[in-house]
C-alpha atoms as a PDB file:
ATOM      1  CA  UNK A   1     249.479  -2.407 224.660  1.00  0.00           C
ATOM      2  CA  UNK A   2     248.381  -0.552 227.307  1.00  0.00           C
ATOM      3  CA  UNK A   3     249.480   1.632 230.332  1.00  0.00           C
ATOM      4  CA  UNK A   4     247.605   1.782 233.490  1.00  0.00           C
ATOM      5  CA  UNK A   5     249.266   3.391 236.296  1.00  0.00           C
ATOM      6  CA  UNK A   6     252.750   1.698 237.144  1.00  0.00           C
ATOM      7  CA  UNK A   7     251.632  -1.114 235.699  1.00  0.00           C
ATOM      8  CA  UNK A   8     251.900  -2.333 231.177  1.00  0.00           C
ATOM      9  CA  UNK A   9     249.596  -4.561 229.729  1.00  0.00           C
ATOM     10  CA  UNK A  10     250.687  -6.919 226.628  1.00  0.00           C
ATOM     11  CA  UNK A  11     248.627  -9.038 224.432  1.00  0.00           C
ATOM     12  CA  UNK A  12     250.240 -11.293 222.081  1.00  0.00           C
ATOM     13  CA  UNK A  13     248.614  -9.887 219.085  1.00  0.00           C
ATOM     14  CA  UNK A  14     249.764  -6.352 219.874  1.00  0.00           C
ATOM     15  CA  UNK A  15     253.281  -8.165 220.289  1.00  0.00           C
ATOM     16  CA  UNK A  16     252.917  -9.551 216.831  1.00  0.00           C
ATOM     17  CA  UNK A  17     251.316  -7.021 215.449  1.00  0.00           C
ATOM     18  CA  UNK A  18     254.342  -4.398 216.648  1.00  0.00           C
ATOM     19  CA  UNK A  19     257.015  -6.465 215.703  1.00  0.00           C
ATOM     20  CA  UNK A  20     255.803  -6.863 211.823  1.00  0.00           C
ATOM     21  CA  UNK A  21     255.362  -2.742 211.853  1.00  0.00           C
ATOM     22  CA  UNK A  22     255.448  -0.656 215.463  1.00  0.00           C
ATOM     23  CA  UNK A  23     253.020   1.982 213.014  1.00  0.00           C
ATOM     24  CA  UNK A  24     250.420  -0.399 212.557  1.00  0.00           C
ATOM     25  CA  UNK A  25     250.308  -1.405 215.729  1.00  0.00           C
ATOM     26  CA  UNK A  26     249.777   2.207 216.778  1.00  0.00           C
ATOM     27  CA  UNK A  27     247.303   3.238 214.783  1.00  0.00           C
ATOM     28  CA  UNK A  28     245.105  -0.208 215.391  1.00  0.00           C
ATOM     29  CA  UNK A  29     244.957   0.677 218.675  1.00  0.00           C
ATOM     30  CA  UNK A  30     243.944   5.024 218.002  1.00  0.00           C
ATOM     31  CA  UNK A  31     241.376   3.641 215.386  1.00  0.00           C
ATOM     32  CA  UNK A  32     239.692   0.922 216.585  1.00  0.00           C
ATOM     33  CA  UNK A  33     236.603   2.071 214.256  1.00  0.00           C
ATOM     34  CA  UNK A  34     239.011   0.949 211.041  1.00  0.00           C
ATOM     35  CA  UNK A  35     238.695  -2.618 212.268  1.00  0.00           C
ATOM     36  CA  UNK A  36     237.326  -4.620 209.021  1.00  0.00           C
ATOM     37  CA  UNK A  37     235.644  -7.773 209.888  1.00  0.00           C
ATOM     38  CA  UNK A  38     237.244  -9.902 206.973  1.00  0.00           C
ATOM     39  CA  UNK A  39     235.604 -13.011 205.766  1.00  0.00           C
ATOM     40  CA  UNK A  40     238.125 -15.298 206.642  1.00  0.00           C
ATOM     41  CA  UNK A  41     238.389 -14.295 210.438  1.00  0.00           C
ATOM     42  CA  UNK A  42     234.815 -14.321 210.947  1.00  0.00           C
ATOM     43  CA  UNK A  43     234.106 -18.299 209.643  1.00  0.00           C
ATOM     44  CA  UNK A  44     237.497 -18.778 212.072  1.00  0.00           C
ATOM     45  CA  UNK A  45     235.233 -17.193 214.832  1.00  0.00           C
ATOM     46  CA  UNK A  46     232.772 -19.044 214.026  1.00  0.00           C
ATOM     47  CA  UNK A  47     233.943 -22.285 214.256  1.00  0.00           C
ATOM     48  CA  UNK A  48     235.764 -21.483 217.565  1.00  0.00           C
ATOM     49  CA  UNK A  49     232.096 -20.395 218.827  1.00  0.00           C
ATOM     50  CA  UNK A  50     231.019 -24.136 218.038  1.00  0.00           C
ATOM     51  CA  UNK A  51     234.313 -26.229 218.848  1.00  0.00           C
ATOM     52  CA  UNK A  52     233.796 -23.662 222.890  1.00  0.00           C
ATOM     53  CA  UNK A  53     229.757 -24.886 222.419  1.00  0.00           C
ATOM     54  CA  UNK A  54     231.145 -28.721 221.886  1.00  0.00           C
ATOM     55  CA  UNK A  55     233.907 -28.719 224.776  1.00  0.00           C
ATOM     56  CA  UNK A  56     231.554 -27.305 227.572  1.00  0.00           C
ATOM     57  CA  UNK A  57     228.546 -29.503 226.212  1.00  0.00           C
ATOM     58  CA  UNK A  58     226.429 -27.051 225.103  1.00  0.00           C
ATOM     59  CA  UNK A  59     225.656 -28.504 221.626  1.00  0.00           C
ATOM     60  CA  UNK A  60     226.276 -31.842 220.550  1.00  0.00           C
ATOM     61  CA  UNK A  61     229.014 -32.502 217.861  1.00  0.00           C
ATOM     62  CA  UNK A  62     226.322 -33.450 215.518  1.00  0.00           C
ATOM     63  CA  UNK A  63     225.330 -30.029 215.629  1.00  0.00           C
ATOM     64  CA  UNK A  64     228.490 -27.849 215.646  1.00  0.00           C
ATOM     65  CA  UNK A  65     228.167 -27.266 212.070  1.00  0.00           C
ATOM     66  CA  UNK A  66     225.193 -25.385 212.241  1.00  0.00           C
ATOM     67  CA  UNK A  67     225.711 -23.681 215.524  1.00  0.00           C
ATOM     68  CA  UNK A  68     229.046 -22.007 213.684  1.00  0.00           C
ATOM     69  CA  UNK A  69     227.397 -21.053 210.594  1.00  0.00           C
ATOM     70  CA  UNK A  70     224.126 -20.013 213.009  1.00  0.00           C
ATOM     71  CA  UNK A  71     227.180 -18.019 214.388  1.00  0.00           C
ATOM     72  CA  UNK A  72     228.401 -16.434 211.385  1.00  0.00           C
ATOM     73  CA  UNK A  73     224.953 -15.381 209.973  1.00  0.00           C
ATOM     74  CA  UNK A  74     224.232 -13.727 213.447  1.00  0.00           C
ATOM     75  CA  UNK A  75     227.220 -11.889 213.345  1.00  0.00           C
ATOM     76  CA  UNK A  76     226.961 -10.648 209.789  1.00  0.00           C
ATOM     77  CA  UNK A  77     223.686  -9.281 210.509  1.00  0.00           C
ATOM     78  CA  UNK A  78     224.656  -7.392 213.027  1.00  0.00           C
ATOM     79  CA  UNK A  79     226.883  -5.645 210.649  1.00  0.00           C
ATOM     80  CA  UNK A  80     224.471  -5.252 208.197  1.00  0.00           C
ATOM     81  CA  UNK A  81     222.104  -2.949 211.142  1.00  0.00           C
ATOM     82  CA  UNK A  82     225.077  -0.643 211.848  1.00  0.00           C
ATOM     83  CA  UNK A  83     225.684   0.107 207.951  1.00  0.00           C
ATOM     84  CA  UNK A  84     228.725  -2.349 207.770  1.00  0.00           C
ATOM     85  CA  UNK A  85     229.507  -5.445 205.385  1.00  0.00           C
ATOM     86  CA  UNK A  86     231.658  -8.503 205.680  1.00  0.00           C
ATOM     87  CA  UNK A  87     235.117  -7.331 204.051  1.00  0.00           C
ATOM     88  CA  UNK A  88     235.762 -10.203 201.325  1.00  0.00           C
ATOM     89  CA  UNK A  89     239.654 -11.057 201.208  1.00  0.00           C
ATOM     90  CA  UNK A  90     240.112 -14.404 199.395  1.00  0.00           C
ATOM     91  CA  UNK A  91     236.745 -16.155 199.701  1.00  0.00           C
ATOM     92  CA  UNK A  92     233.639 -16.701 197.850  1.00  0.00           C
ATOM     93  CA  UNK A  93     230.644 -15.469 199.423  1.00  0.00           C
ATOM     94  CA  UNK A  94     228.758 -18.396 198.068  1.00  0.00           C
ATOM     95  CA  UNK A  95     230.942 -21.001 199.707  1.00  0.00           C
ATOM     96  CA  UNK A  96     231.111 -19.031 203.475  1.00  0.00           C
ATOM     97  CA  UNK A  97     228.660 -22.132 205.153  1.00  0.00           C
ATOM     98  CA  UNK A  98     230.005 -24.850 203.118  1.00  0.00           C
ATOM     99  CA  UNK A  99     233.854 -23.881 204.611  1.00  0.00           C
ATOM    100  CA  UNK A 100     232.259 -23.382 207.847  1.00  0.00           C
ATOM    101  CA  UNK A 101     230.516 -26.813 208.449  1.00  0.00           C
ATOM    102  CA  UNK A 102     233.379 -28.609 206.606  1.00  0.00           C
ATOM    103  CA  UNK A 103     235.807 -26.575 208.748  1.00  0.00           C
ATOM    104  CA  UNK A 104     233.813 -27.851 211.591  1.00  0.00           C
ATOM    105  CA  UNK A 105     234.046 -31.426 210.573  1.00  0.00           C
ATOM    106  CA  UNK A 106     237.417 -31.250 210.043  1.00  0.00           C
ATOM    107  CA  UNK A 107     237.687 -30.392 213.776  1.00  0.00           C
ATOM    108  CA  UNK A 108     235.983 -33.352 215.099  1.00  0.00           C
ATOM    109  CA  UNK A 109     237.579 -35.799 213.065  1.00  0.00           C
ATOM    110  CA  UNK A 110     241.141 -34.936 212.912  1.00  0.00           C
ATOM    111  CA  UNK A 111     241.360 -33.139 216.319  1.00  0.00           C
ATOM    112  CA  UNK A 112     238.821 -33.286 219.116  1.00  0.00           C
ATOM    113  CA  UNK A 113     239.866 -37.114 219.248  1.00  0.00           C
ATOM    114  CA  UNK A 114     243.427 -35.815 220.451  1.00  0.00           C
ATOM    115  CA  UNK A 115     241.430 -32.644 223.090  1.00  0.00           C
ATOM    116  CA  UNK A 116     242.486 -33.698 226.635  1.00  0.00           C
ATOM    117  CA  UNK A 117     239.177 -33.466 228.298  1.00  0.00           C
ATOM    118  CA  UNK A 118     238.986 -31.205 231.196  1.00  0.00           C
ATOM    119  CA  UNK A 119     240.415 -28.343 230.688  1.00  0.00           C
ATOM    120  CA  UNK A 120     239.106 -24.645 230.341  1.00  0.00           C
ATOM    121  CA  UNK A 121     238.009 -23.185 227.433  1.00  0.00           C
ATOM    122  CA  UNK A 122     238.044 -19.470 226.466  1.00  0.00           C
ATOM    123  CA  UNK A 123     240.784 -18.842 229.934  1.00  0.00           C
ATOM    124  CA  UNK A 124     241.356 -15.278 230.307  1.00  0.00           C
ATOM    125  CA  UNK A 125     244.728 -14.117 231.878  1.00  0.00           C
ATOM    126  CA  UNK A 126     246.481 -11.963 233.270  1.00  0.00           C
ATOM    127  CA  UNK A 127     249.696 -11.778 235.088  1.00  0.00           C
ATOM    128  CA  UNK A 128     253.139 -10.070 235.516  1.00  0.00           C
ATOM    129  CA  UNK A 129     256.441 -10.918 233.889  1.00  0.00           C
ATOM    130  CA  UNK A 130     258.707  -8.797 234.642  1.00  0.00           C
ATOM    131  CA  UNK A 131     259.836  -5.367 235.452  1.00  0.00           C
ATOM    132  CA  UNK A 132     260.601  -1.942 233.420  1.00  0.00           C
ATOM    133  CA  UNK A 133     262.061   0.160 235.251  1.00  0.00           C
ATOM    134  CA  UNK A 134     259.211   1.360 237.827  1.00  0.00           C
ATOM    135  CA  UNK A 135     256.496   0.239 235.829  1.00  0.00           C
ATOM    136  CA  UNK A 136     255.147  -4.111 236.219  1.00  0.00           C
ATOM    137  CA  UNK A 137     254.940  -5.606 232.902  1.00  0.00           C
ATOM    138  CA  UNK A 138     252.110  -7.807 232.130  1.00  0.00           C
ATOM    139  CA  UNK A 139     250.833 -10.534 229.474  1.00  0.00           C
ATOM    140  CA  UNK A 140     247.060 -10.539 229.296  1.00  0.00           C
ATOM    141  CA  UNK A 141     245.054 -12.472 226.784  1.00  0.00           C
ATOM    142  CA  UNK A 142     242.531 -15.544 226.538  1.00  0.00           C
ATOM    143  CA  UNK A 143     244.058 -19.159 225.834  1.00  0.00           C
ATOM    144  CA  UNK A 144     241.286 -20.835 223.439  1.00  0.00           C
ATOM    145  CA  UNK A 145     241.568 -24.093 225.750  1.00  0.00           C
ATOM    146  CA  UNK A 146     243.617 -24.427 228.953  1.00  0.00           C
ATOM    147  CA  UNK A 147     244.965 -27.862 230.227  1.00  0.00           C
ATOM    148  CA  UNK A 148     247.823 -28.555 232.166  1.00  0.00           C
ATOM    149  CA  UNK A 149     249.140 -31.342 229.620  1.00  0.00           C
ATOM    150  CA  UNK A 150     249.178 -28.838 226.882  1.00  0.00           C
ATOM    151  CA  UNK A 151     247.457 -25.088 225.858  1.00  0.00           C
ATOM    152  CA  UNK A 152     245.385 -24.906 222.238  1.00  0.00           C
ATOM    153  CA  UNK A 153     244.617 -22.952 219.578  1.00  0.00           C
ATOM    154  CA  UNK A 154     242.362 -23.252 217.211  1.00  0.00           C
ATOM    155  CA  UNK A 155     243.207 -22.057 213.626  1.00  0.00           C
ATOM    156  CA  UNK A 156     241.463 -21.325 210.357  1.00  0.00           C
ATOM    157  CA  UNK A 157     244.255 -21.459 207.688  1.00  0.00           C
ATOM    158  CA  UNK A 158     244.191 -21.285 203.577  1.00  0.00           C
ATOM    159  CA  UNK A 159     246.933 -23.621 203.937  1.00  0.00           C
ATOM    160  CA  UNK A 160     248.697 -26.221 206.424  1.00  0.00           C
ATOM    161  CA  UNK A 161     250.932 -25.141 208.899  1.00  0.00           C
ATOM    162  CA  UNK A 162     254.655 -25.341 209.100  1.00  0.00           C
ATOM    163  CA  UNK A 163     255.910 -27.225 212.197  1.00  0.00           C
ATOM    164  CA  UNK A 164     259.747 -25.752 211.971  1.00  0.00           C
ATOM    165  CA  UNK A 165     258.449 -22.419 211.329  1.00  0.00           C
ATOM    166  CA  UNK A 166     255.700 -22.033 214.431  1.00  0.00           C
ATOM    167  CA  UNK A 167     258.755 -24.044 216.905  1.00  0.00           C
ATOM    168  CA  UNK A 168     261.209 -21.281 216.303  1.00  0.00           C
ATOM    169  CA  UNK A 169     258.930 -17.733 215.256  1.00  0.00           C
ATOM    170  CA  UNK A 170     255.501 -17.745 217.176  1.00  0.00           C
ATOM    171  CA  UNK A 171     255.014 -15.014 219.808  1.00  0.00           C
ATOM    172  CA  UNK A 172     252.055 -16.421 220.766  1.00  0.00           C
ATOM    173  CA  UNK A 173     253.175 -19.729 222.290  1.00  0.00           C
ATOM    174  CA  UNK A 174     256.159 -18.348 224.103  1.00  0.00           C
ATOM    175  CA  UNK A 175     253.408 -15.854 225.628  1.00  0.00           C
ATOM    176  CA  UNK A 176     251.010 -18.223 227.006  1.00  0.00           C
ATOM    177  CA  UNK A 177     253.018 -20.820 228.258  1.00  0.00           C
ATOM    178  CA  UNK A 178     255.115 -17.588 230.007  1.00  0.00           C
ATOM    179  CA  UNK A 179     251.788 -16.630 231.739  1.00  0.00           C
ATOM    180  CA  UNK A 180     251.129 -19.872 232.845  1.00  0.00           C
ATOM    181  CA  UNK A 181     254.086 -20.825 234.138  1.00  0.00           C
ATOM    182  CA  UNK A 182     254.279 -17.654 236.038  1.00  0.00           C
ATOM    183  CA  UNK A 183     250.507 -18.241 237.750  1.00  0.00           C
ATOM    184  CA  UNK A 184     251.852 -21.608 238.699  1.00  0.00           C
ATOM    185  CA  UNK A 185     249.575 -23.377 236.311  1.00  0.00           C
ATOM    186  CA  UNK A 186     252.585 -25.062 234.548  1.00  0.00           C
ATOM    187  CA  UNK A 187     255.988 -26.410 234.328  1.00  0.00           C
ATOM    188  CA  UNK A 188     258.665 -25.963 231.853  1.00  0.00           C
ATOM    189  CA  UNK A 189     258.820 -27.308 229.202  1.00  0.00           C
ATOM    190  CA  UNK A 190     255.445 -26.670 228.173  1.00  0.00           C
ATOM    191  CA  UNK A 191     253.643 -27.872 225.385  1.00  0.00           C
ATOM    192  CA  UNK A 192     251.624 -25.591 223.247  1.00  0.00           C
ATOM    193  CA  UNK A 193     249.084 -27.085 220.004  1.00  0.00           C
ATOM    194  CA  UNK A 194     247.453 -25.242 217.188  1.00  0.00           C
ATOM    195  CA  UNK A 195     244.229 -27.311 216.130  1.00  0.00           C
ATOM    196  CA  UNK A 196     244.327 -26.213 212.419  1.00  0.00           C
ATOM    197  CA  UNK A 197     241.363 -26.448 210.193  1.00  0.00           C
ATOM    198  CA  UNK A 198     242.453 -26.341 206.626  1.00  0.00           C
ATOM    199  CA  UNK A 199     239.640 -23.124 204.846  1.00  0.00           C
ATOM    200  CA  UNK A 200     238.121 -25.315 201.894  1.00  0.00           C
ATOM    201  CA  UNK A 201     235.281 -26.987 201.383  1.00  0.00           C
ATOM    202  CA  UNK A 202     236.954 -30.288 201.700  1.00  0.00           C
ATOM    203  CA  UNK A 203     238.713 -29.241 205.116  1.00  0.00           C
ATOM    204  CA  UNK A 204     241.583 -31.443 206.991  1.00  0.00           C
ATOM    205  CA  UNK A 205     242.389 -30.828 210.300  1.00  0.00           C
ATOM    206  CA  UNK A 206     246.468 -30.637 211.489  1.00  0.00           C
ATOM    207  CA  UNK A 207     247.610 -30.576 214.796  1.00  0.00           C
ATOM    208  CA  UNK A 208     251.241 -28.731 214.890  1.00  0.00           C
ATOM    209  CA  UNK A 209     253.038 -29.131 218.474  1.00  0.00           C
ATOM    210  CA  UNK A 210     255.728 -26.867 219.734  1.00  0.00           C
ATOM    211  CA  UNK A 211     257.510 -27.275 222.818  1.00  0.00           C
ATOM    212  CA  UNK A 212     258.566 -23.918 224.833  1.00  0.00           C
ATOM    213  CA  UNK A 213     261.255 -23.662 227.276  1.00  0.00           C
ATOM    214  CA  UNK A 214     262.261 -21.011 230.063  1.00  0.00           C
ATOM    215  CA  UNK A 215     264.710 -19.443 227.572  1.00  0.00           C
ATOM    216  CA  UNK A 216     261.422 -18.919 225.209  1.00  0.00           C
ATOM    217  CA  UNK A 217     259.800 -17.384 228.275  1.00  0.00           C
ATOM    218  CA  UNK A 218     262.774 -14.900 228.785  1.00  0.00           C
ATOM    219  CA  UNK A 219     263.188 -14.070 225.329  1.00  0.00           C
ATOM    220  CA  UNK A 220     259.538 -12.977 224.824  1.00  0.00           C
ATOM    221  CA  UNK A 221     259.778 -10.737 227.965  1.00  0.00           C
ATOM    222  CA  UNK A 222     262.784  -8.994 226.430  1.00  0.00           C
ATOM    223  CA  UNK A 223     261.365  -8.637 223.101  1.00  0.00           C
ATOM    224  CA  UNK A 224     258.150  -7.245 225.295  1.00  0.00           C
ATOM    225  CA  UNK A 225     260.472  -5.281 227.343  1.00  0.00           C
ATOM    226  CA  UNK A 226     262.257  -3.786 224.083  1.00  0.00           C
ATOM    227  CA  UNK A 227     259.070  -2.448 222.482  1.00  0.00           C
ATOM    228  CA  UNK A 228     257.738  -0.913 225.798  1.00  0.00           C
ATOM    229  CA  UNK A 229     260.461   0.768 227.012  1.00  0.00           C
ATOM    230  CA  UNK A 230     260.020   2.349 222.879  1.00  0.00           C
ATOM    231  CA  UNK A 231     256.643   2.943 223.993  1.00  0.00           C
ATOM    232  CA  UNK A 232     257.524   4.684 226.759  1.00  0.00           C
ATOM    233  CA  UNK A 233     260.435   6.848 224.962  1.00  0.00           C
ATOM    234  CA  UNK A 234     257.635   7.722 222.578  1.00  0.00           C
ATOM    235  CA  UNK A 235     255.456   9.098 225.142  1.00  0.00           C
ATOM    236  CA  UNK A 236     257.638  11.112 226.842  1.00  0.00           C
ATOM    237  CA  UNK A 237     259.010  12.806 223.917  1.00  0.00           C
ATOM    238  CA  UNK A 238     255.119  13.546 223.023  1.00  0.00           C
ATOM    239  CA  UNK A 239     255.701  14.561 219.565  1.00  0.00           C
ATOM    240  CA  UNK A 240     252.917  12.142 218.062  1.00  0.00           C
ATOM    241  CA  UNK A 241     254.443  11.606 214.787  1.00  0.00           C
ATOM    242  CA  UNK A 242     254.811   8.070 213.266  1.00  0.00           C
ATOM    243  CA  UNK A 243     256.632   5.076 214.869  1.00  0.00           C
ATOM    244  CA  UNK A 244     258.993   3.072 212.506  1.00  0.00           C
ATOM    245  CA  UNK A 245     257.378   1.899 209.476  1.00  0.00           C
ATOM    246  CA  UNK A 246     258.046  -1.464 207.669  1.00  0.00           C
ATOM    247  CA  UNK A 247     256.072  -2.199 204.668  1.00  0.00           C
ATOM    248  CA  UNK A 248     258.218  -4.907 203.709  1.00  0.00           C
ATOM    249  CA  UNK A 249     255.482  -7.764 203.913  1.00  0.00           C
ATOM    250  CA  UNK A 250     252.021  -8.448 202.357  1.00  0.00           C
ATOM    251  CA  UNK A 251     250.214  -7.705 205.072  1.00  0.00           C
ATOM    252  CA  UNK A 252     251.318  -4.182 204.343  1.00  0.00           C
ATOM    253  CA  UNK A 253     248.633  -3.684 201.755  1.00  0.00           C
ATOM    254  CA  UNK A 254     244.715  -2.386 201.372  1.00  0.00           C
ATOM    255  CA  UNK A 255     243.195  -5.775 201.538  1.00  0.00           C
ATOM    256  CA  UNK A 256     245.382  -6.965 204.874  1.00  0.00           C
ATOM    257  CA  UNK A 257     245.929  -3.747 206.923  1.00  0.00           C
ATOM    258  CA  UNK A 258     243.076  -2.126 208.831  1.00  0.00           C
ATOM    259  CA  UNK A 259     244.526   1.302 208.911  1.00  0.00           C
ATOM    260  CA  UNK A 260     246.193   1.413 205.300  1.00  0.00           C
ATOM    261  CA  UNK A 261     244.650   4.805 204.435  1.00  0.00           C
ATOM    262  CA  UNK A 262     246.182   6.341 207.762  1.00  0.00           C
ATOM    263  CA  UNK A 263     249.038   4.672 206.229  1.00  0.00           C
ATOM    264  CA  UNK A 264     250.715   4.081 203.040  1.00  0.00           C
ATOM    265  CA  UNK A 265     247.832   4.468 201.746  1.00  0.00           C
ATOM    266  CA  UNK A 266     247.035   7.870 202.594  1.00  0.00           C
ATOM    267  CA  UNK A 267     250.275   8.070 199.906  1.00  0.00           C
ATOM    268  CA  UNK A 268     250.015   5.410 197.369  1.00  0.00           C
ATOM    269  CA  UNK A 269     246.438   3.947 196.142  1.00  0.00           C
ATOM    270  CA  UNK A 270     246.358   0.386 195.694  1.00  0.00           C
ATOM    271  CA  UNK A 271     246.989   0.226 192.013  1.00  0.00           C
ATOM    272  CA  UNK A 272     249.972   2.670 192.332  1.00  0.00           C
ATOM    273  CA  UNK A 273     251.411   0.526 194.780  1.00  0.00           C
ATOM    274  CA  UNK A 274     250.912  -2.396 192.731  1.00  0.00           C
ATOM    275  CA  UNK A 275     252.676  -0.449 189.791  1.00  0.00           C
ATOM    276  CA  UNK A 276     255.583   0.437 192.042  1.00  0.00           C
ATOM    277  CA  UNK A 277     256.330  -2.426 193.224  1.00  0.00           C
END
């Protein structure tokens, strides 16, 4: 989140991000230096670089494979020059191109079939929502692929995604399809897919559909309007202690949270923690 003038910007990871624990979301967006580049969200970026390189015809699908892992290498060496390393969560450094190209095959078997051609990949946004008080509230992001039958997202996942779950919990569909209906790009109801590519070295692909309504669209806004107008009680108080803390989830922990040592962990070490709980 951020405040410009009158005027509050949103993105849907913030959103998410606040709603699991307001504190982490604060101090992600102080520290942006305690950003890890984990191992499993850098082979996801790399196969979104080569399913953006197959949509706009920049490499043929015989070649995504090695355009993503081309992707990954270039990235990890650039990590390597400024004194930084590839934080390894759940993955075996060994298998990093293997998951890659078979992540990428996945793609173009089980998906791309079902990709309305056409559409925009990579579409940045930004538009108002609403109101808070004096101030305009905004959603701003980038939609992986934008087409008027239906907006994507394309997911890396250790395991296949629950329809029933991501139709009545995900911020992030309820955001976009918001922001598009608002620039007139859309109609409720809107239909929102996440292109899943299963993080093993015999990959599937799943395509999970969710359908979002105006009432969705209004019901992110308030939750958006909720934590601003926080936000904005925060501020003015200007005492710069903590926001609410929730460590009730697994993210909460050294491996998942970019800021744990501002954090809990700044009380507990990992193995205490572990002991505790």
């Amino acid at each position: 989140m951020r405040i410009e003038e009158n005027k509050i910007f949103i993105r849907q990871s913030w959103l998410g991000d606040a709603l699991m624990c307001p504190e982490r979301a604060r101090l992600s967006a102080l520290h942006p230096e305690s950003r890890k580049e984990n191992d499993s969200a850098m082979m996801g970026t790399a196969c979104h670089t080569g399913i953006e390189a197959v949509l706009n015809e920049e490499v043929l699908p015989v070649h995504m494979g090695d355009h993503a892992v081309e992707s990954f290498r270039w990235k990890e060496k650039e990590l390597i020059e400024i004194g930084k390393a590839i934080n390894i969560t759940n993955t075996n450094p060994s298998h990093w191109n293997t998951h890659i190209r078979s992540m990428c095959d996945a793609w173009l078997r089980d998906i791309y079939p079902n990709v309305p051609l056409g559409g925009t990949s990579e579409f940045k946004f930004s538009t108002q929502v609403g109101m808070i008080d004096d101030y305009e509230l905004h959603f701003e992001g980038t939609m992986d692929y934008f087409h008027q039958e239906s907006i994507w997202d394309w997911k890396t996942a250790g395991r296949k995604y629950y329809q029933a779950e991501k139709q009545s919990q995900n911020i992030q569909s309820s955001i976009y399809t918001k922001a598009a209906y608002e620039m007139g790009m859309i109609d409720y109801p809107a239909t929102f897919k996440f292109g899943v590519m299963i993080r093993n070295a015999s990959s599937t692909g799943q395509i999970v559909s969710v359908s979002r309504t105006e009432a969705h669209g209004n019901w992110i806004v308030e939750q958006a309007t909720a934590l601003a107008r926080t936000v904005l009680m925060y501020n003015k108080l200007g005492t710069g202690g903590r926001w609410l803390i929730n460590d009730q989830h697994f993210l909460c922990s050294q491996r998942w949270c970019p800021v744990w040592d501002k954090c809990k962990g700044s009380y507990l070490n990992s193995d205490n923690a572990e002991e505790a709980e």
